[in-house]
C-alpha atoms as a PDB file:
ATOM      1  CA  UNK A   1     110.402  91.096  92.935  1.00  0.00           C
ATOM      2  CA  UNK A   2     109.112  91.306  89.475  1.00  0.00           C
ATOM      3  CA  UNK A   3     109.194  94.835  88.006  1.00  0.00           C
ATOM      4  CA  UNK A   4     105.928  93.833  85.733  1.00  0.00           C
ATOM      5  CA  UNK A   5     102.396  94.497  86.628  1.00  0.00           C
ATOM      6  CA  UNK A   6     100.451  93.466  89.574  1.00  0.00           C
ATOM      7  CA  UNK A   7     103.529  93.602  92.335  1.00  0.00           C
ATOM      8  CA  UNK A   8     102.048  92.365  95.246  1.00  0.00           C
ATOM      9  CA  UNK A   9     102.346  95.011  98.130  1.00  0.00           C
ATOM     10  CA  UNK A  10     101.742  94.047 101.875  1.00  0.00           C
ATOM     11  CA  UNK A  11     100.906  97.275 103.775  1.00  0.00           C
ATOM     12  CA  UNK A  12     100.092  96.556 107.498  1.00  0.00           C
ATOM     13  CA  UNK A  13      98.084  99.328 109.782  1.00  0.00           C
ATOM     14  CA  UNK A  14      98.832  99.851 113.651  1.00  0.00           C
ATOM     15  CA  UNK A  15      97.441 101.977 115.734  1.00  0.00           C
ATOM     16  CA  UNK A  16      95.082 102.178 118.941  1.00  0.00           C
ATOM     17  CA  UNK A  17      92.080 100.328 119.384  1.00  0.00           C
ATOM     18  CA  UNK A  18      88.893 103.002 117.973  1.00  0.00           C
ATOM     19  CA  UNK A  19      91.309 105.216 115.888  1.00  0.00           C
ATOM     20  CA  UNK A  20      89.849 103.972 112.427  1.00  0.00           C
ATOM     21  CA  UNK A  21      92.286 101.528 111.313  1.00  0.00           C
ATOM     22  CA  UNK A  22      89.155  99.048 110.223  1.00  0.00           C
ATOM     23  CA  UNK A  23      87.390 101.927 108.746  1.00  0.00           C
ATOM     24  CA  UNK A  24      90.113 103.004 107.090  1.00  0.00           C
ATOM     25  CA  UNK A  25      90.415 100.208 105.639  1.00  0.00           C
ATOM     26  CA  UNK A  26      86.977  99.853 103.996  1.00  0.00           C
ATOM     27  CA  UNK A  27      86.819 103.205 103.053  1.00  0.00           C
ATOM     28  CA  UNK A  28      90.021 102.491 100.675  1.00  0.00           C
ATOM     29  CA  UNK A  29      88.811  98.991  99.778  1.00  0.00           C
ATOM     30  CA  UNK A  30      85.031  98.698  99.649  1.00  0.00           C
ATOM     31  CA  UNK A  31      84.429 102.774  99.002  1.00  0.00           C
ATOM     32  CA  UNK A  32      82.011 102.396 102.165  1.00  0.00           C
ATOM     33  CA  UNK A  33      81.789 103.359 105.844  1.00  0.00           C
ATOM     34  CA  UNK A  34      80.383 102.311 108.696  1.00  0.00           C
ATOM     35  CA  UNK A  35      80.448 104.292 111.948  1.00  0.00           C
ATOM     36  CA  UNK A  36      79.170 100.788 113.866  1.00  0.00           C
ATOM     37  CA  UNK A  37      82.665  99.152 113.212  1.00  0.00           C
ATOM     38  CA  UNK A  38      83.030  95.998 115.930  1.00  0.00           C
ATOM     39  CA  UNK A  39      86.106  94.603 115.915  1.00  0.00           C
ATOM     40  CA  UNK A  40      86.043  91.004 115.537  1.00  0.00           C
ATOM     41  CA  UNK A  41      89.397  89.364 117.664  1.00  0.00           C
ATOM     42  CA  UNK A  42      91.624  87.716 114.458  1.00  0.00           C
ATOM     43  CA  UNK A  43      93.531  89.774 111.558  1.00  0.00           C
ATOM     44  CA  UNK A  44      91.325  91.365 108.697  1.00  0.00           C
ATOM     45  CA  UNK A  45      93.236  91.086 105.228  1.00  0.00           C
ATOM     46  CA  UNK A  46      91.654  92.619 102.243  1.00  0.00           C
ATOM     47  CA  UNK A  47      93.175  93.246  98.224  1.00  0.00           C
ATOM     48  CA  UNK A  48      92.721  96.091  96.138  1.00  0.00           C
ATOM     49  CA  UNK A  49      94.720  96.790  92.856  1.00  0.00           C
ATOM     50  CA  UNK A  50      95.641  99.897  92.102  1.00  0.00           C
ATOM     51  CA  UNK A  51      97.764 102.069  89.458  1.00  0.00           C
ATOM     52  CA  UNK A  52     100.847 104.299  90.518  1.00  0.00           C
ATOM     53  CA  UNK A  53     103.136 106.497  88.436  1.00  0.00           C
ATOM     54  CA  UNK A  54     106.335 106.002  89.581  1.00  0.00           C
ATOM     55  CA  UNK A  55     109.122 108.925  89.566  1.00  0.00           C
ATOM     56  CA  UNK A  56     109.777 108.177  86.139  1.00  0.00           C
ATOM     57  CA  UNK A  57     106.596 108.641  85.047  1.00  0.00           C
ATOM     58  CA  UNK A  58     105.649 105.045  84.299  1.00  0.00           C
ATOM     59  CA  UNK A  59     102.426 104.081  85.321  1.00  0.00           C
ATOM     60  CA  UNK A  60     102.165 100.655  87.372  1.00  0.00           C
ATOM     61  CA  UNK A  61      99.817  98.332  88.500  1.00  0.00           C
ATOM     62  CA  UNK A  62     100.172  97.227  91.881  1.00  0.00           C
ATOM     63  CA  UNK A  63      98.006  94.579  94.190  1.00  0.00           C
ATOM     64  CA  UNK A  64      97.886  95.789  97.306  1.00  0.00           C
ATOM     65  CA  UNK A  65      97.744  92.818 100.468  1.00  0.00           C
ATOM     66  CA  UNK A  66      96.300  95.302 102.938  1.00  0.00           C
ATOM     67  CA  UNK A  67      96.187  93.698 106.944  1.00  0.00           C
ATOM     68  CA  UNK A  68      94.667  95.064 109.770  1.00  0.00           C
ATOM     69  CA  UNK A  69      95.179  93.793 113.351  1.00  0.00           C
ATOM     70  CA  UNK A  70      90.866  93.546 113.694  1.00  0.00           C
ATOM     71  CA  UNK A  71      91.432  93.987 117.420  1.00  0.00           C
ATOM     72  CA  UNK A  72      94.105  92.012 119.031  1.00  0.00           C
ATOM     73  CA  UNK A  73      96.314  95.738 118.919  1.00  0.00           C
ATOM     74  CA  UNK A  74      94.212  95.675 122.624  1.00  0.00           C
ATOM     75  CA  UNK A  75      95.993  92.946 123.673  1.00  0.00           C
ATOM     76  CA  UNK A  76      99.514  93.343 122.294  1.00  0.00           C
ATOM     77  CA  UNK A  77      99.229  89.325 120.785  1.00  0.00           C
ATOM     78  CA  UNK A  78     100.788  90.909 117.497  1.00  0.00           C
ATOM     79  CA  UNK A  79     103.236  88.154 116.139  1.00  0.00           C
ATOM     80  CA  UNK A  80     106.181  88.685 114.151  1.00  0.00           C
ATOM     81  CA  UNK A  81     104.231  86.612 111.361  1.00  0.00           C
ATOM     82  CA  UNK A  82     102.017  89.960 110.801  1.00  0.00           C
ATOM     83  CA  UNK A  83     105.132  92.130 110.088  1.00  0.00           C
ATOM     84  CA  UNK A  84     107.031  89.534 107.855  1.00  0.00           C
ATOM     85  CA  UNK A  85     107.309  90.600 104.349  1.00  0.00           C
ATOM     86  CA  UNK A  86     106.044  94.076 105.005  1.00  0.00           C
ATOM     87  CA  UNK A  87     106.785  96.752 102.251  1.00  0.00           C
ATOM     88  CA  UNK A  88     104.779  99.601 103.862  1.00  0.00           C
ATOM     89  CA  UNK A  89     103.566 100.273 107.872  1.00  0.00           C
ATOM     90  CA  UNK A  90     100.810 102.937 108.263  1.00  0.00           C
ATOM     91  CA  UNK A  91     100.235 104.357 112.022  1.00  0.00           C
ATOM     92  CA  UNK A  92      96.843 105.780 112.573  1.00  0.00           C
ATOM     93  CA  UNK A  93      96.121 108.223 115.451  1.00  0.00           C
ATOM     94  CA  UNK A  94      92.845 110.136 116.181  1.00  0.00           C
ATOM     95  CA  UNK A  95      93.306 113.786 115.625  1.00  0.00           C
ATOM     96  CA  UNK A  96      90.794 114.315 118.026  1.00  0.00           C
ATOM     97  CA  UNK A  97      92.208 111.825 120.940  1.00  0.00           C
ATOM     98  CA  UNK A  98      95.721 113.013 121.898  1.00  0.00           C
ATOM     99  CA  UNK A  99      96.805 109.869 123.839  1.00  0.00           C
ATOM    100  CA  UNK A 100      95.964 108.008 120.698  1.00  0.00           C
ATOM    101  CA  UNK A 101      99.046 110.421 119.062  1.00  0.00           C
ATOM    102  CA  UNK A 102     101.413 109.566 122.001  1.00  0.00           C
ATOM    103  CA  UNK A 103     101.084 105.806 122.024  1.00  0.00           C
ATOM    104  CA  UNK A 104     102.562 105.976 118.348  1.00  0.00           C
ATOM    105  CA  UNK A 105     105.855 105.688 120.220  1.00  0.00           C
ATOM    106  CA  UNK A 106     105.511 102.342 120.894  1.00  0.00           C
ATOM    107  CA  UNK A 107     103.769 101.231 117.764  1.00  0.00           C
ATOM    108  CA  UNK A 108     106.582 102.901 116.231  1.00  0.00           C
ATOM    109  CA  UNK A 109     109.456 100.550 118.142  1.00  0.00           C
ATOM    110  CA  UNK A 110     107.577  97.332 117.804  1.00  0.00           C
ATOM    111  CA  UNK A 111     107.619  98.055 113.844  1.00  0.00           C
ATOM    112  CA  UNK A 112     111.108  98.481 113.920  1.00  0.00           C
ATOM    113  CA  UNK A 113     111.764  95.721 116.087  1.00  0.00           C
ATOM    114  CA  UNK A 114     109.859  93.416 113.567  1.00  0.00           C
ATOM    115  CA  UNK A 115     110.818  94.682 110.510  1.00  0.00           C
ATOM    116  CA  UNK A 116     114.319  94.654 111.362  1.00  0.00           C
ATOM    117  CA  UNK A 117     114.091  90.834 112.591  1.00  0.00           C
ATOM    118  CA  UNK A 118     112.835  90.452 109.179  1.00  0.00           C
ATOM    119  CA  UNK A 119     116.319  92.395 107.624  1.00  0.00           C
ATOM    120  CA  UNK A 120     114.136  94.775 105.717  1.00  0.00           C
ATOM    121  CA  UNK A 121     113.856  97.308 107.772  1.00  0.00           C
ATOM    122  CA  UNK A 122     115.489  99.989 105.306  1.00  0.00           C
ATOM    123  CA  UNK A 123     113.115  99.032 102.757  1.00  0.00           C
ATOM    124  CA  UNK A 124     109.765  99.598 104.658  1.00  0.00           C
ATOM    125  CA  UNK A 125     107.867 102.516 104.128  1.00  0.00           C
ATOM    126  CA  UNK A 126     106.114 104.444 107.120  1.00  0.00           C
ATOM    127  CA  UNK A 127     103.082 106.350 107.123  1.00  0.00           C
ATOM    128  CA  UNK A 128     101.586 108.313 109.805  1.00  0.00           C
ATOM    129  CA  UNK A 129      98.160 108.951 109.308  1.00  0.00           C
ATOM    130  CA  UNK A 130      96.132 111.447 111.481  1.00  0.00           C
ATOM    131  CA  UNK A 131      92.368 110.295 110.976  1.00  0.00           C
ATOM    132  CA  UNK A 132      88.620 111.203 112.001  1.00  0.00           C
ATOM    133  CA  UNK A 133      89.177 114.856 110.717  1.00  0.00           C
ATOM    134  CA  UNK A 134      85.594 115.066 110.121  1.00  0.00           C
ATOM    135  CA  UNK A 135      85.180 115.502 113.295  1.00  0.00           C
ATOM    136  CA  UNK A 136      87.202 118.760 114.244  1.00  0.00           C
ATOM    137  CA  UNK A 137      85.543 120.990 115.562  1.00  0.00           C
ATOM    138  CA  UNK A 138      85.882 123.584 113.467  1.00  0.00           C
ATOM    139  CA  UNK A 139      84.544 123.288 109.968  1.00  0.00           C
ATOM    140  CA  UNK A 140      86.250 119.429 110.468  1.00  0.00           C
ATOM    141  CA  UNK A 141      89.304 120.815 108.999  1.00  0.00           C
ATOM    142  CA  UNK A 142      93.070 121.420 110.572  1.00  0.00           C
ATOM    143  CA  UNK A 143      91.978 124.255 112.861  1.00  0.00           C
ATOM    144  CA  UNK A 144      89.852 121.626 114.794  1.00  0.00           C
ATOM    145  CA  UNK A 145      92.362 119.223 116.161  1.00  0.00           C
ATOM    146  CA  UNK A 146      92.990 117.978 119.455  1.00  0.00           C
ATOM    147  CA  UNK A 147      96.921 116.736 118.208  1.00  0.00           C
ATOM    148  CA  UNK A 148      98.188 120.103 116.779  1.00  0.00           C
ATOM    149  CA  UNK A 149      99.067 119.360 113.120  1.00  0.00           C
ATOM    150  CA  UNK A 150     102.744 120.657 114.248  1.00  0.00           C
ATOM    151  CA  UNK A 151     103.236 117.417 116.277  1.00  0.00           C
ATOM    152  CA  UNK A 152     102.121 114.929 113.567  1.00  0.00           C
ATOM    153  CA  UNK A 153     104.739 117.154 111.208  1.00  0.00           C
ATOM    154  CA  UNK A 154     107.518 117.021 113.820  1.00  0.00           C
ATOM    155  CA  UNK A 155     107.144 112.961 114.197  1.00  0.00           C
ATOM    156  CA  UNK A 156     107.075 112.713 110.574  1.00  0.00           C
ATOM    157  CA  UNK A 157     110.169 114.318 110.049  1.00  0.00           C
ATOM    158  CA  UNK A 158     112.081 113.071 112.831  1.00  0.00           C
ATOM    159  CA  UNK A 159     110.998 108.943 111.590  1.00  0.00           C
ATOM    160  CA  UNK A 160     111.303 109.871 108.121  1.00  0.00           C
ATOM    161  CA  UNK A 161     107.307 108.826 107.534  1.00  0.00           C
ATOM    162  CA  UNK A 162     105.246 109.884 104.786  1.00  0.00           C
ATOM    163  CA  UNK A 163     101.962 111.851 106.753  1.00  0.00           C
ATOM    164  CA  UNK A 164      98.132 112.338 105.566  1.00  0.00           C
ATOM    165  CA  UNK A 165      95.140 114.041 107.294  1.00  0.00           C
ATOM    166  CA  UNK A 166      92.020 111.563 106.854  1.00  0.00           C
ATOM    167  CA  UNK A 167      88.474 111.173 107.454  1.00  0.00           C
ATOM    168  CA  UNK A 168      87.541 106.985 106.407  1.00  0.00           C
ATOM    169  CA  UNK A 169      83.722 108.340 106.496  1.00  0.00           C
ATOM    170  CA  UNK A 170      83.766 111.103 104.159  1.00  0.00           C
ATOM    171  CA  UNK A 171      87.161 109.266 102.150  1.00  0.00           C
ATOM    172  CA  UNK A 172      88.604 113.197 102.017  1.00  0.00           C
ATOM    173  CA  UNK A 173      92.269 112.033 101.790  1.00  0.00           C
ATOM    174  CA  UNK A 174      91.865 107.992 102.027  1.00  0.00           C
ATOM    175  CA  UNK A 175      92.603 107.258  98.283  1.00  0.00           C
ATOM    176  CA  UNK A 176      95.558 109.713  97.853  1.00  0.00           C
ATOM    177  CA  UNK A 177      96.978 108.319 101.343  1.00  0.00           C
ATOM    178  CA  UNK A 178      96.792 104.572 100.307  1.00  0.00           C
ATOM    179  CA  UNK A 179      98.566 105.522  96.705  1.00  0.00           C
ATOM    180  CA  UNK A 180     101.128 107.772  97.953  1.00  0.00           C
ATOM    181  CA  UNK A 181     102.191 105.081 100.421  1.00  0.00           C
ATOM    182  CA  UNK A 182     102.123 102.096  97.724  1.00  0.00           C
ATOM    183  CA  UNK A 183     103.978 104.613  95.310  1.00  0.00           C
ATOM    184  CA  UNK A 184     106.563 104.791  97.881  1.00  0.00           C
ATOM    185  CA  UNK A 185     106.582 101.066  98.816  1.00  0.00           C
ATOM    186  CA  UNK A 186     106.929  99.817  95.390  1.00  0.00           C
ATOM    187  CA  UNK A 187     110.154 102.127  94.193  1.00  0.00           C
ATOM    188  CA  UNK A 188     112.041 101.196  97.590  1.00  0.00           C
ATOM    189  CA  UNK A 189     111.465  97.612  96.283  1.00  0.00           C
ATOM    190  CA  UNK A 190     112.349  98.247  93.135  1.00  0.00           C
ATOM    191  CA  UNK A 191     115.508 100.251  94.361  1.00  0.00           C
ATOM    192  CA  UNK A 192     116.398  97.269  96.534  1.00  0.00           C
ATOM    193  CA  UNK A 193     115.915  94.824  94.224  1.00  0.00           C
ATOM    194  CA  UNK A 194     118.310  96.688  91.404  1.00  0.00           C
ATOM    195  CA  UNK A 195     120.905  96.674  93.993  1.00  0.00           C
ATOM    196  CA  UNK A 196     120.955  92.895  94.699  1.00  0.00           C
ATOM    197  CA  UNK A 197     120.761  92.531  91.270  1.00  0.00           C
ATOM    198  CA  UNK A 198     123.935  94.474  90.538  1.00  0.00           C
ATOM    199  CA  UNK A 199     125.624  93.233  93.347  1.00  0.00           C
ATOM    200  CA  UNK A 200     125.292  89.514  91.601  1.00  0.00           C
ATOM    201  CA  UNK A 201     126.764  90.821  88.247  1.00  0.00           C
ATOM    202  CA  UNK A 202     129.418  92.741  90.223  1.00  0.00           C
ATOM    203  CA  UNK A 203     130.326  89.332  91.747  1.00  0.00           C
ATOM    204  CA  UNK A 204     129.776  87.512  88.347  1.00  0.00           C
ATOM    205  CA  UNK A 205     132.098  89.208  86.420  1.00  0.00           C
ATOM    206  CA  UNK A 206     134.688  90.264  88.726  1.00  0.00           C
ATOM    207  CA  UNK A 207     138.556  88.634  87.804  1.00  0.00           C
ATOM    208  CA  UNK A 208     138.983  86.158  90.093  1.00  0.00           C
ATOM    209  CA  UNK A 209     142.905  86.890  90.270  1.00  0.00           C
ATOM    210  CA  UNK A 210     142.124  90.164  90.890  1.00  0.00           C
ATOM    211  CA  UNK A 211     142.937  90.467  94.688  1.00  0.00           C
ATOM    212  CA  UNK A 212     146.448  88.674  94.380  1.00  0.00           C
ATOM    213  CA  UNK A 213     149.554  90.444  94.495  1.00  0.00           C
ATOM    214  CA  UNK A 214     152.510  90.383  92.553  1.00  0.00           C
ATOM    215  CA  UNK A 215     155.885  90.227  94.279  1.00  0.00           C
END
């Protein structure tokens, strides 16, 4: 991958059917909401650029190929073709809806399984989001939730994910989620892609005698 501006990023959402994941999605995209979501059978892809500073503190522009499964996560007909070329997977899971939380699991494995078809699965970025925190019930914050923040923590730590608390109608957390993940994304890409490329000038340059021996 190029290390100039507008890298494209493919981020792909999983999750159960009514978590948010379409919401989600135009919350981050559009800036909107709308709590009458239908889910239309087919995959919903969407772009947004954004800006990311990366850990050396060099801002970057990034296009961001965003995919959501628009449905057909209710009747497990994901392909390999909507994994393929992944950078980034984010899992969303009601916070109010614990079976939601334990389902992960298998979202989880089929990820893995895909990604690692696809021989990138070092490089993908996860990110577990725990959504709809508007609707705790108390004061829609952390207190509130049905899936005790501890859990989402736990998972997070034992998959090595990134995690964010979200609400797609009132965007508390959306934006930072979305960047944080993309941040991520694009330096494993960039880290991967430094590697290959040393590896070639390793291979380039090395003496071609160099492995016989002398008697």
């Amino acid at each position: 991958m190029a290390q100039g501006d507008n890298s494209p990023v493919k981020i792909v959402l999983l999750g159960e059917s009514g978590v948010g994941k379409s919401s989600l999605l135009l919350s981050f995209s559009l800036g909107t909401f709308d709590g009458d979501v239908r889910s239309t059978i087919g995959i919903d892809f969407r772009t947004k650029d954004v800006s990311v500073v990366d850990s050396m503190g060099r801002q970057k522009k990034l296009k961001l190929h965003l995919w959501d499964t628009a449905g057909q996560e209710r009747f497990r007909t994901l392909t390999s073709s909507y994994y393929r070329g992944a950078h980034a997977v984010v899992l969303v899971y009601d916070v109010n809806e614990p079976q939601t939380f334990h389902a992960l699991r298998k979202w989880i494995d089929e990820a893995d399984a895909f990604c690692r078809l696809d021989g990138v699965e070092e490089a993908v970025v996860y990110l577990l989001v725990g959504n709809k925190i508007d609707k705790c019930e108390v004061g829609g914050g952390a207190t509130g939730m049905a899936v005790p923040k501890e859990d989402a923590q736990q998972l997070a730590r034992d998959r090595h994910m990134l995690l964010a608390f979200t609400s797609a109608k009132t965007r508390v957390g959306v934006e930072q989620a979305f960047d944080e993940v993309a941040r991520s994304a694009y330096e494993k890409m960039m880290s991967k892609s430094e590697s290959r490329y040393s590896g070639v000038n390793l291979s380039k340059t090395s003496d071609p005698t160099s492995g016989a021996v002398c008697c």
